[in-house]
N, C-alpha and C. Protein backbone atom coordinates (compact mmCIF):
# COMPACT_ATOMS: atom_id res chain seq x y z
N UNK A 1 3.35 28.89 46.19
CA UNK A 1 3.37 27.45 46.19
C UNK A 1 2.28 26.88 45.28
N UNK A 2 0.91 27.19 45.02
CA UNK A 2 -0.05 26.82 43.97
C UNK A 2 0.18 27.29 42.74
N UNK A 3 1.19 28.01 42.66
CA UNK A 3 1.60 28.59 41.00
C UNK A 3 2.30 27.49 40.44
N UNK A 4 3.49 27.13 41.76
CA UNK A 4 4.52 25.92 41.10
C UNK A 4 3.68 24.74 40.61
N UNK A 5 3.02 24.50 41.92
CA UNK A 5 2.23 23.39 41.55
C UNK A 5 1.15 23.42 40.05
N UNK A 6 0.42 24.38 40.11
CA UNK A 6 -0.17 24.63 38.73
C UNK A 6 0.86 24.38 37.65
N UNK A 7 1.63 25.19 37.82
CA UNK A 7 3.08 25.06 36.57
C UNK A 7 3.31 23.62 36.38
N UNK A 8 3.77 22.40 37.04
CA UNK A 8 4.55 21.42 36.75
C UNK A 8 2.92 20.73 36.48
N UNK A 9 1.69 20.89 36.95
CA UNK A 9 0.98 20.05 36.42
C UNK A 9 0.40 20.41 34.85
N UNK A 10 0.56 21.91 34.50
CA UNK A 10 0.71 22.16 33.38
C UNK A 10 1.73 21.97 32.37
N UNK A 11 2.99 21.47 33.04
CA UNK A 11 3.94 21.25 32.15
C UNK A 11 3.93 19.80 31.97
N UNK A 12 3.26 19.04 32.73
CA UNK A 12 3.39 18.08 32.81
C UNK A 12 2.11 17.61 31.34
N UNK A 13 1.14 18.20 31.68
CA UNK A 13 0.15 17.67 30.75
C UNK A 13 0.54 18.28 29.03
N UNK A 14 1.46 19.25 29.01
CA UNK A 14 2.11 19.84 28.03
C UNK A 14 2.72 18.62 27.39
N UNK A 15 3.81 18.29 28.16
CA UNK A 15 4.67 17.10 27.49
C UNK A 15 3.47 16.13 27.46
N UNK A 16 2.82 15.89 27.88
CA UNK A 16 1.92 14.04 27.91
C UNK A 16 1.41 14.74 26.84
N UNK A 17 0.98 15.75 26.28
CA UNK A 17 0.38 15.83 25.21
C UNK A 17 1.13 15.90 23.61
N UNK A 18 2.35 16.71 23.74
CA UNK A 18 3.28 16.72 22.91
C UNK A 18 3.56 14.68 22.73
N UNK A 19 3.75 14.11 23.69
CA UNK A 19 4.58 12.80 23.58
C UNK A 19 3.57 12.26 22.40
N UNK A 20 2.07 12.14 22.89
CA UNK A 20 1.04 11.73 22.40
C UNK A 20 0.64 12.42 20.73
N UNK A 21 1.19 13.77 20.47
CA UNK A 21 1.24 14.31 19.01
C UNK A 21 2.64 12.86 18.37
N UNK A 22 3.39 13.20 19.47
CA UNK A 22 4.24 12.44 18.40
C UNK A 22 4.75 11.44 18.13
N UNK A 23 3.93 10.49 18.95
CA UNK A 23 3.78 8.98 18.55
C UNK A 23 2.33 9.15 17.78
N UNK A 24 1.92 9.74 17.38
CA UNK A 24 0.52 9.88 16.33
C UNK A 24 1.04 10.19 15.00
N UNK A 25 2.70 11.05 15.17
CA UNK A 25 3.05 11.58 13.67
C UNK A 25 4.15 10.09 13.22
N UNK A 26 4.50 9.36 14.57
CA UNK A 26 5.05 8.75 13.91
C UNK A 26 4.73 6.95 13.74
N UNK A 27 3.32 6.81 13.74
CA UNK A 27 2.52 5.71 13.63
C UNK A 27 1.88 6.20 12.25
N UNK A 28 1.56 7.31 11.76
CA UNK A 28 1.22 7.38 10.50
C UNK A 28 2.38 7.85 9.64
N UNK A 29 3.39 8.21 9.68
CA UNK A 29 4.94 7.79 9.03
C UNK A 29 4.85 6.47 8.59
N UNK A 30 4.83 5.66 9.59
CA UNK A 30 4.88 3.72 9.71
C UNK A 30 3.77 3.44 8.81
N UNK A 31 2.34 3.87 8.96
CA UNK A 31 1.70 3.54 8.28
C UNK A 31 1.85 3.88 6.69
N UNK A 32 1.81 4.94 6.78
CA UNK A 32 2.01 5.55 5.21
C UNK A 32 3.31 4.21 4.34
N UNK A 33 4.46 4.44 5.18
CA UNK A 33 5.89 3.73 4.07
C UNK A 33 5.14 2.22 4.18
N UNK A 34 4.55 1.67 5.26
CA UNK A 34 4.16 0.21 5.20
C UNK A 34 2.84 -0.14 3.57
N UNK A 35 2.16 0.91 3.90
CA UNK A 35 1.58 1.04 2.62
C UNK A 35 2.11 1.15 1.53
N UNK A 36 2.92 1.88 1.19
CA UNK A 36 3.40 1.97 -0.07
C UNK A 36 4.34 0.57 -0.28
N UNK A 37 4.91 0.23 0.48
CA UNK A 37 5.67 -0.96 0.45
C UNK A 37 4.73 -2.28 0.00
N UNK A 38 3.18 -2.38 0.78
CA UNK A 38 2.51 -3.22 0.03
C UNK A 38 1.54 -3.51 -1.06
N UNK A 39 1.67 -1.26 -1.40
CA UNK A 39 1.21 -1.30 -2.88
C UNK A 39 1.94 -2.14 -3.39
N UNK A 40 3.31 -1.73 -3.38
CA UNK A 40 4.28 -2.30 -4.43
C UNK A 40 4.66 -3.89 -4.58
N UNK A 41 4.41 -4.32 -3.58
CA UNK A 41 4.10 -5.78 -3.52
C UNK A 41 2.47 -6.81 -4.08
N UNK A 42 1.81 -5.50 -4.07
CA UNK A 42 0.48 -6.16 -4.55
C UNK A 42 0.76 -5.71 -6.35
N UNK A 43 1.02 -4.79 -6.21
CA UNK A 43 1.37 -4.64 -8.05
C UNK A 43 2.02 -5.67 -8.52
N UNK A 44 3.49 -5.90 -8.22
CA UNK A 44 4.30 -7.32 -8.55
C UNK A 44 3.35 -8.45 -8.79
N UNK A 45 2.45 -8.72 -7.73
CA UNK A 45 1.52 -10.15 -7.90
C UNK A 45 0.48 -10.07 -8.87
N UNK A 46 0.12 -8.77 -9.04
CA UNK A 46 -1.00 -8.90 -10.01
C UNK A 46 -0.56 -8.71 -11.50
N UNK A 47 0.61 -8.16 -11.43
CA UNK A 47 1.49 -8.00 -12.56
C UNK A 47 1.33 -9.06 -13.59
N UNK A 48 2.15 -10.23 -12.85
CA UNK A 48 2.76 -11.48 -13.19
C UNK A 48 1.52 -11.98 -13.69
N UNK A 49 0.45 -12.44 -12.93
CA UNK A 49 -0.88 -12.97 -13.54
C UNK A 49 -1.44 -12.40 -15.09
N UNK A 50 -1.34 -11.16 -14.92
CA UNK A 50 -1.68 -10.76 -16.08
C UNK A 50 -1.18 -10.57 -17.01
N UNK A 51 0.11 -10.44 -16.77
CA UNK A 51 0.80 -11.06 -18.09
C UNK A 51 0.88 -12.43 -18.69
N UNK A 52 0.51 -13.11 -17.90
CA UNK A 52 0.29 -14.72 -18.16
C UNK A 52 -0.94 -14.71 -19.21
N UNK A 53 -1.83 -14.02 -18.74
CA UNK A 53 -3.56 -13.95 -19.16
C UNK A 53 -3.32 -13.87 -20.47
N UNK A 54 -2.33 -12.64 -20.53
CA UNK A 54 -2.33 -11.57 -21.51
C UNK A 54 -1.53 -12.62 -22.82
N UNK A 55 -0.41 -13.31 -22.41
CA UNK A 55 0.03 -14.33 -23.26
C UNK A 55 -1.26 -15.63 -23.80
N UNK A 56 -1.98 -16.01 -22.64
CA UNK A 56 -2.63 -16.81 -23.15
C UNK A 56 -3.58 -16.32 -23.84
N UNK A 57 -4.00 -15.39 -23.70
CA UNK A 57 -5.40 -14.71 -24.84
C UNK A 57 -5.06 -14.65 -26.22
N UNK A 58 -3.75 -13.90 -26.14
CA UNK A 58 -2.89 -13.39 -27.62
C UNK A 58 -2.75 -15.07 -28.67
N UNK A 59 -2.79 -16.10 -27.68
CA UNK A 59 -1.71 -16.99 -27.78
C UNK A 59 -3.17 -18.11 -28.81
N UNK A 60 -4.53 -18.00 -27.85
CA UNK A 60 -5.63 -18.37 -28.14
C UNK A 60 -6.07 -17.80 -29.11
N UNK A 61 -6.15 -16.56 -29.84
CA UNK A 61 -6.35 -15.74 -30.26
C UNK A 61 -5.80 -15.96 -32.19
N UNK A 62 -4.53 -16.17 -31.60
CA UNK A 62 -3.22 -16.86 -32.97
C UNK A 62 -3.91 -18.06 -33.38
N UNK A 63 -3.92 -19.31 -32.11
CA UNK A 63 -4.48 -20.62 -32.85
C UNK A 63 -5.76 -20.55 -33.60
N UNK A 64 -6.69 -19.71 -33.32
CA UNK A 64 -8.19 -19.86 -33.78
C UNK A 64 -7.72 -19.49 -35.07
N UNK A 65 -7.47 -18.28 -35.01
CA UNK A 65 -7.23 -17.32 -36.46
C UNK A 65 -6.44 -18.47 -37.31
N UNK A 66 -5.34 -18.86 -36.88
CA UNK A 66 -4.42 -20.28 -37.65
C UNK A 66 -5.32 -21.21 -38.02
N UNK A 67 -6.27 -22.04 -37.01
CA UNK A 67 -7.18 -22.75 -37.56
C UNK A 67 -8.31 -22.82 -38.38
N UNK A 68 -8.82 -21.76 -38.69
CA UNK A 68 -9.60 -20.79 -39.47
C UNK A 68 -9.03 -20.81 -41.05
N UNK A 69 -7.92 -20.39 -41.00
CA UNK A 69 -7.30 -20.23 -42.17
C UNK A 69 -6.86 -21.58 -43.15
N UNK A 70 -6.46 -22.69 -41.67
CA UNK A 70 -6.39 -23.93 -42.79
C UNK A 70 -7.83 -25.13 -42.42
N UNK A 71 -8.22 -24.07 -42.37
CA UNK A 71 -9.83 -25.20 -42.40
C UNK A 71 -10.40 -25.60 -44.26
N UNK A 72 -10.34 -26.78 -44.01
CA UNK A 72 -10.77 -26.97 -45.60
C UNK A 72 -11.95 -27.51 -45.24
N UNK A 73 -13.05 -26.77 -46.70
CA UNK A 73 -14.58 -26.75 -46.55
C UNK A 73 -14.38 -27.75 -48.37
């Protein structure tokens, strides 16, 4: 009778421990794809800005050089 009992409280803490591995494997599953999902959403936003930058520099860059050239001294 203390074997059974040993047994089911060992099987018992078996599974509570297994359950507990695997809501741990699958909260960092969740975490991991949620991450990559808001790399890819933070790339998009910073994207866009800098291509804006990147137009206006080029763009600043043209007028000076243009104005430069028809500057009469």
């Amino acid at each position: 009778m203390i074997r059974a009992i040993n047994a089911s409280v060992r099987h018992q803490l078996r599974l509570a421990f297994a359950i507990v591995i695997a809501i741990s494997f699958l909260s960092t599953g969740l975490a991991i794809w949620r991450l990559q999902t808001l790399s890819g959403d933070t790339r998009a936003l910073t994207e866009q800005p800098l291509l804006k930058k990147r137009l206006i520099s080029k763009w600043l860059l043209n007028m000076s050089v243009g104005a430069k050239r028809t500057q009469i001294q």
